[in-house]
Protein backbone atom coordinates (compact mmCIF):
# COMPACT_ATOMS: atom_id res chain seq x y z
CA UNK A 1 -17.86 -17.26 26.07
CA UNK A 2 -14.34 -16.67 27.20
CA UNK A 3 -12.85 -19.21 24.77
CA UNK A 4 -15.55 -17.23 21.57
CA UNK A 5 -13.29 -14.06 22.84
CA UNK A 6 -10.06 -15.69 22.65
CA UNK A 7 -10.96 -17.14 19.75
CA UNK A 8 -12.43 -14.34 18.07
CA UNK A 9 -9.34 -11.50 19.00
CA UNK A 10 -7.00 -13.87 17.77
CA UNK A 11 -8.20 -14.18 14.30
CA UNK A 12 -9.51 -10.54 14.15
CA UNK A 13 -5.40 -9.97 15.03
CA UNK A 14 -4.07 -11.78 12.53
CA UNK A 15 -6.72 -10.31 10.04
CA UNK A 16 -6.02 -6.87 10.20
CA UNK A 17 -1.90 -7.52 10.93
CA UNK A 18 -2.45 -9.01 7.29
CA UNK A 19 -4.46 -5.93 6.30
CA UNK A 20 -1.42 -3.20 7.69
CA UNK A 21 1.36 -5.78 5.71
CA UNK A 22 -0.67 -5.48 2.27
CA UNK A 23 -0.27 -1.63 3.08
CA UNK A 24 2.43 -1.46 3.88
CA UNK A 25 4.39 -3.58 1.00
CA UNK A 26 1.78 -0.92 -1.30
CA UNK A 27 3.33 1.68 0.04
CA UNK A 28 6.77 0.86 -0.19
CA UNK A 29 6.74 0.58 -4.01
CA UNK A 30 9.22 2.83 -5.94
CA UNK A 31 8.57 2.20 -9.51
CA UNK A 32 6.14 5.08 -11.28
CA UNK A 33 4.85 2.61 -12.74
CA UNK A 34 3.53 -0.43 -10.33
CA UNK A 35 -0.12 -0.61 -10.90
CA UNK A 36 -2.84 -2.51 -7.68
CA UNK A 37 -6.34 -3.78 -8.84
CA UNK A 38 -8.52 -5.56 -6.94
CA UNK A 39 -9.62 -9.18 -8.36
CA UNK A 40 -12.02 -8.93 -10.45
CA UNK A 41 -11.87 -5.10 -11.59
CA UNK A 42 -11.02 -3.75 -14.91
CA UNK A 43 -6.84 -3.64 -15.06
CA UNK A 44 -4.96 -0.64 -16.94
CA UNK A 45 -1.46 -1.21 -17.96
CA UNK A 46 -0.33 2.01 -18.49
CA UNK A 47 1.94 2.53 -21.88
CA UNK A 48 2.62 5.58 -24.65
CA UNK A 49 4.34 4.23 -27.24
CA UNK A 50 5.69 8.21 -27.78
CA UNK A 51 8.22 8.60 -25.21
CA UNK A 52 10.11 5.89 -27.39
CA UNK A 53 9.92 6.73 -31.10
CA UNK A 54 8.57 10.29 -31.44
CA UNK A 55 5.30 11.82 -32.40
CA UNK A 56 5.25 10.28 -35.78
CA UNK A 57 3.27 7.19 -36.15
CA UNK A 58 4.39 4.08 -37.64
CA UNK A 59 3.03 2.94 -40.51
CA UNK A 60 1.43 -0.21 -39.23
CA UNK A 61 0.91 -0.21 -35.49
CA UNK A 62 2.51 -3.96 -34.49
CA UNK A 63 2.18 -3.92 -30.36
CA UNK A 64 3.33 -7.16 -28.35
CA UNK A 65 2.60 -7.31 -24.35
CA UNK A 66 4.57 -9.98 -22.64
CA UNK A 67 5.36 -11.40 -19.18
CA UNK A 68 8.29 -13.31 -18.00
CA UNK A 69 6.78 -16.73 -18.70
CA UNK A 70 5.35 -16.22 -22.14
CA UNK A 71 3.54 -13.79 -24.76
CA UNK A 72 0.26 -12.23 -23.66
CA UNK A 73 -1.15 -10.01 -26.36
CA UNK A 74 0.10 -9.37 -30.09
CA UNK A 75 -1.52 -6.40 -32.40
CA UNK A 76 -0.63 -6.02 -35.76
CA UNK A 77 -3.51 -4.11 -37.94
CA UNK A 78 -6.05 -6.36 -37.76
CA UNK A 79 -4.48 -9.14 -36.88
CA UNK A 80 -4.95 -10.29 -33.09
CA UNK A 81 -3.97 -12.34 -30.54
CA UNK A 82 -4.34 -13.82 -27.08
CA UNK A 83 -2.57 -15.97 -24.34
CA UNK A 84 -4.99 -19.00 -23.44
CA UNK A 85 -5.22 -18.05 -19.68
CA UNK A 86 -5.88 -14.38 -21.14
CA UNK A 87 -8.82 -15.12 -23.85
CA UNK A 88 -11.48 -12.53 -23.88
CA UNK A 89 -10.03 -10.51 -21.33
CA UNK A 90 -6.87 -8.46 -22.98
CA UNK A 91 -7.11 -5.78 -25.21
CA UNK A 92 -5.29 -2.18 -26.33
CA UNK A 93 -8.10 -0.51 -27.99
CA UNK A 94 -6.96 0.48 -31.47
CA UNK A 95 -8.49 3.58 -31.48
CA UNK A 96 -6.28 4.86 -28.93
CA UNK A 97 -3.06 2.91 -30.23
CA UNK A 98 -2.40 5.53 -33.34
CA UNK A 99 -2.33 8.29 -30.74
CA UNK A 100 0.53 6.84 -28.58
CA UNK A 101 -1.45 4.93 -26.25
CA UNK A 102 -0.88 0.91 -26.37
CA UNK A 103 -2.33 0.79 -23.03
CA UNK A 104 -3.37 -3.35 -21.82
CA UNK A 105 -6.52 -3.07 -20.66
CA UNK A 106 -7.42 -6.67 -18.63
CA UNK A 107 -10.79 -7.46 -17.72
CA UNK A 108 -12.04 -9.20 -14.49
CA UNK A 109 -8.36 -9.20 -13.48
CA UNK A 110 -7.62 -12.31 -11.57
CA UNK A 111 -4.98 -12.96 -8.75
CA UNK A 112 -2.23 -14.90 -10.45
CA UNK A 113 -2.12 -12.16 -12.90
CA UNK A 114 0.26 -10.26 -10.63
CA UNK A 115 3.83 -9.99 -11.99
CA UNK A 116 5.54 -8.16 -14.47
CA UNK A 117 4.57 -7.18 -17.93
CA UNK A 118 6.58 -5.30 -20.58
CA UNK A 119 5.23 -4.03 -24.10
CA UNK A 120 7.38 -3.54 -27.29
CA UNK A 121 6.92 -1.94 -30.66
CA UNK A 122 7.83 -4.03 -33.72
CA UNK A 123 8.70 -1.20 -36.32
CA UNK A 124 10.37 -1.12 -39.83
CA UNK A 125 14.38 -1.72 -39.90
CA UNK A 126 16.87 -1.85 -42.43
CA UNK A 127 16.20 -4.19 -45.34
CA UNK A 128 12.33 -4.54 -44.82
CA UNK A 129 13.17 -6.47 -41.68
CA UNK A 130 11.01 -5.74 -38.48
CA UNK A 131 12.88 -4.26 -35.19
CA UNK A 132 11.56 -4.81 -31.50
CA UNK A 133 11.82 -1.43 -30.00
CA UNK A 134 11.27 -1.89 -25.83
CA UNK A 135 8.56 0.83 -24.63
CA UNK A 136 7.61 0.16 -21.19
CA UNK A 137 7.39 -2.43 -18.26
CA UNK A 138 4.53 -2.47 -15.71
CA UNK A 139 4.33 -4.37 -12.18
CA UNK A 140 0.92 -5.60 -12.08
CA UNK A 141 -0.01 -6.42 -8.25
CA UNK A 142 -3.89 -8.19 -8.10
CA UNK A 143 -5.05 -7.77 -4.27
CA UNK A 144 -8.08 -9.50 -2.47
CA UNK A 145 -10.68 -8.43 -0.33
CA UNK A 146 -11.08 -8.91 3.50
CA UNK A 147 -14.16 -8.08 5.65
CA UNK A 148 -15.19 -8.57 9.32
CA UNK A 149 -18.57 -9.19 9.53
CA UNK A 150 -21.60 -9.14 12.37
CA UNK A 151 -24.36 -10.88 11.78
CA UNK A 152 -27.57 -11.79 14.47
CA UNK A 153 -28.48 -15.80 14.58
CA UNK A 154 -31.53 -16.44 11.91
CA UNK A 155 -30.06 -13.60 9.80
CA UNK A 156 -28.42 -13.96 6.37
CA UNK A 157 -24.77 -13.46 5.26
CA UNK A 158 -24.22 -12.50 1.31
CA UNK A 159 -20.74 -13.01 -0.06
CA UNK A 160 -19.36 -11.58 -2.75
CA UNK A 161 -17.87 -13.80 -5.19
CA UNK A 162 -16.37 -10.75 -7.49
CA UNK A 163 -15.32 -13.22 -10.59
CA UNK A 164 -17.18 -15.56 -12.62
CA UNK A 165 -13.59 -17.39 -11.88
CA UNK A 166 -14.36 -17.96 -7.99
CA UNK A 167 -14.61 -21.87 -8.20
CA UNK A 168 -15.54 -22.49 -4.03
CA UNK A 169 -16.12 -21.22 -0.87
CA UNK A 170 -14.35 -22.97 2.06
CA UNK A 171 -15.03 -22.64 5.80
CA UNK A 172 -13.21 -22.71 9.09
CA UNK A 173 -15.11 -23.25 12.30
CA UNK A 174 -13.39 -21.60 15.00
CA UNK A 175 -13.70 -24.51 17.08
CA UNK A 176 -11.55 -26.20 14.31
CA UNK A 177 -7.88 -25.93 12.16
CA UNK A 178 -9.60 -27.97 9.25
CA UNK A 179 -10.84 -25.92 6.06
CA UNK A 180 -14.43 -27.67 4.62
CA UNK A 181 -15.78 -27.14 1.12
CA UNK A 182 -19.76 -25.28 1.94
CA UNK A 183 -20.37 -24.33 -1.76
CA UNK A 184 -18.92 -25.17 -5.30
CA UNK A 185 -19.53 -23.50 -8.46
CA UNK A 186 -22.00 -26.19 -10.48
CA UNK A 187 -23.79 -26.91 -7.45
CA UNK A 188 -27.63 -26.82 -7.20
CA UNK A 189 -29.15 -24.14 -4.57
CA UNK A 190 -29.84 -25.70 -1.01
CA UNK A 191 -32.44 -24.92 1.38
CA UNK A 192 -29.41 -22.79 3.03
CA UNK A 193 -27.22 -21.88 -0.14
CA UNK A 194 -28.35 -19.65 -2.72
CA UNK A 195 -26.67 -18.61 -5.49
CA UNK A 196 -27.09 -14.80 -7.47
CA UNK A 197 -25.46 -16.00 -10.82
CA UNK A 198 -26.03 -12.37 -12.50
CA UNK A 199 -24.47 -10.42 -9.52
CA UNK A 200 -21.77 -13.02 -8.52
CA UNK A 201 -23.28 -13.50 -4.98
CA UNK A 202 -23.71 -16.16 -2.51
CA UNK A 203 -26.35 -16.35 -0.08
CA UNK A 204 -25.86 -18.19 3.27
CA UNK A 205 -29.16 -18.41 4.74
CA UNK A 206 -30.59 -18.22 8.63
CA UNK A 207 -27.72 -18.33 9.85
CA UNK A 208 -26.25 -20.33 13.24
CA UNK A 209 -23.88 -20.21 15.44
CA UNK A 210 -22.24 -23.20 13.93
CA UNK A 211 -21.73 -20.82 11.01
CA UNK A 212 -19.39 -18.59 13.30
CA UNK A 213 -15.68 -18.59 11.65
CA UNK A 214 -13.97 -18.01 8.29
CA UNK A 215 -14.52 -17.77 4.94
CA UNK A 216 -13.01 -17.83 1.95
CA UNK A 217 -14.11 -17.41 -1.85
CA UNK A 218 -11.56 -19.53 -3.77
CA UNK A 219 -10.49 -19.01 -7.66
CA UNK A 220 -9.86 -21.96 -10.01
CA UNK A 221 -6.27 -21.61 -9.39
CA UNK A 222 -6.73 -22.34 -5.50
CA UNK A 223 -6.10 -18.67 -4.95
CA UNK A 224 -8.20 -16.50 -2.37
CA UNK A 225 -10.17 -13.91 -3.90
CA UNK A 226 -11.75 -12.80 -0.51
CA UNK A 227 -11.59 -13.73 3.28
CA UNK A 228 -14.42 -13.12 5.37
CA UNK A 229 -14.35 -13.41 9.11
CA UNK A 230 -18.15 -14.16 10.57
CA UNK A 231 -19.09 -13.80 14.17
CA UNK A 232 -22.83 -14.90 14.94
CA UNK A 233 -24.14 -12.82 18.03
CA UNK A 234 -27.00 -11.42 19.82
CA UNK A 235 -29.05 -9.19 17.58
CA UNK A 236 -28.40 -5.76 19.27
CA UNK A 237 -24.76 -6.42 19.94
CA UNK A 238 -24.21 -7.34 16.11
CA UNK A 239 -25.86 -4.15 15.00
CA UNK A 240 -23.49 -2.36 17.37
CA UNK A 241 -20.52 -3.69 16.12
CA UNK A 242 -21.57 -3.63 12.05
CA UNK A 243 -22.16 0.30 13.07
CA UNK A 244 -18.73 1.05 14.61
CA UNK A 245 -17.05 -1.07 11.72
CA UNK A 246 -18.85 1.37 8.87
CA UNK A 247 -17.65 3.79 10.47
CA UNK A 248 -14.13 3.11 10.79
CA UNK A 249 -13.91 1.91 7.11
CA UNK A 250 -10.82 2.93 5.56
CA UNK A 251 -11.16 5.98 3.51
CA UNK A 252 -8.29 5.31 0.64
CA UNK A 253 -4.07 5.64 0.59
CA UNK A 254 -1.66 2.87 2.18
CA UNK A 255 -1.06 5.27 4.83
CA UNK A 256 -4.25 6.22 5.63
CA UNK A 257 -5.05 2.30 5.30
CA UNK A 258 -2.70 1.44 7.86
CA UNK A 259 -3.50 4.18 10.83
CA UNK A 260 -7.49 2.99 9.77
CA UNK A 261 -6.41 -0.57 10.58
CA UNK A 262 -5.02 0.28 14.04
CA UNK A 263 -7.62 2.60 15.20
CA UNK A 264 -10.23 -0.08 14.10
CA UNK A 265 -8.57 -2.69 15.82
CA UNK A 266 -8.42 -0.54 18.70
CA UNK A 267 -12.31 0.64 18.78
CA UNK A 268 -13.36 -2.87 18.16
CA UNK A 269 -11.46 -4.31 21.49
CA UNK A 270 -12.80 -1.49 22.93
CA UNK A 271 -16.49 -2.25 21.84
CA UNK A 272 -16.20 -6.33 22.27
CA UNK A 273 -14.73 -5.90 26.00
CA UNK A 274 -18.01 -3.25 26.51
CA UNK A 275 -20.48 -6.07 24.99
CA UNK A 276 -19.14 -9.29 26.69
């Protein structure tokens, strides 16, 4: 039991520590215009193609999105088109774009589409040639999700896999430093593994305390889309502890985030030193 404590205060440390950095690096962004999504979620790129060329629209709207690396999204009339790692998932609606708004909307936003993105009107120059008139640039950041979970032996855990892009779930044992593979997308159910294809949900069934130690839901790209730290205790004692974490959840702002963090880490020592 001592070394489960150890064990478990150590990587609930370094879980929230990573929680108060991702606030505070949030909170220290200047630019207006530096947008945070969680994976997964509907993205807005906020853009008014106005505050560059006046009320008066042009006569054909031609709107290009781009990042450093390469061209994202081009709109001219009907005329569309789409990176390869962004099919089916960029758009500026065109009913918006003749009132000033050429807005990227990106859908089930993914992790590695963090970084900077810049949109530019192509309008009518001198001699019927096009110019490239630079409207705005937008610092997309694409954040995952973390949860500490309690859970009673013979109960079942549900993760989240949030994207249709989460490609594995890996596992830590916190007896061990190794990462192992538990699920894959492709994979058949198990008599233990259950997959909710409609809801994007995994199902980890009666669970062990071999199960005890961290998750994490992994995108094609290798990237984590959540981390989930498991601890496997007595049933009364795991209700406990799920209540005192819903009630210390974090209520919204980087500020707010980061004071949550502390008194949660606080209350949960607290609690764990009461139980054991």
């Amino acid at each position: 039991m001592t070394y489960f404590r150890q064990w478990f205060f150590l990587q609930l440390l370094c879980f929230l520590i990573g929680s108060l950095v991702d606030s505070f690096s949030l909170s220290s962004a200047t630019s207006p215009l530096s947008v945070t999504f969680k994976v997964g979620n509907q993205a807005v790129l906020p853009c008014s193609w106005k505050q560059r060329l006046g009320e008066e629209a042009p006569s054909t709207c031609y709107i290009q999105w781009t990042s450093p690396a390469d061209t994202v999204f081009e709109l001219q009339g009907e005329k569309k088109w789409q990176a390869e790692e962004f099919q089916g998932r960029v758009e500026v609606p065109e009913e918006k774009l003749k009132s000033g708004d050429c807005s990227l909307v990106i859908s089930d936003v993914q992790i590695g589409d963090t970084g900077r993105y810049e949109s530019f009107m192509l309008v009518d120059g001198a001699r019927s040639t096009k110019t490239k008139v630079f409207i705005q640039s937008v610092k997309l950041s694409v954040s995952d999700y973390k949860s500490i979970l309690f859970r009673a032996p013979g109960e079942d855990l549900v993760l989240d896999l949030y994207t249709q892009h989460s490609g594995k779930v890996v596992f830590q044992d916190r007896n061990s430093s190794e990462w192992s593979v538990v699920w894959m997308r492709g994979e058949e159910d198990s008599e233990r593994m259950e997959q909710d294809v409609a809801n994007e949900r995994l199902t980890i069934k009666n669970l062990k305390s071999s199960d005890e130690g961290m998750y994490k839901v992994m995108d094609e790209q290798g990237l984590a889309v959540s981390t989930v730290l498991l601890s496997v205790i007595e049933g009364s004692k795991a209700v406990k502890l799920a209540q005192t974490m819903e009630n210390q959840v974090p209520t919204g702002g980087a500020v707010r985030g980061s004071c949550s963090a502390l008194l949660l880490l606080s209350v949960l020592i607290t609690e764990m030193l009461h139980l054991f």
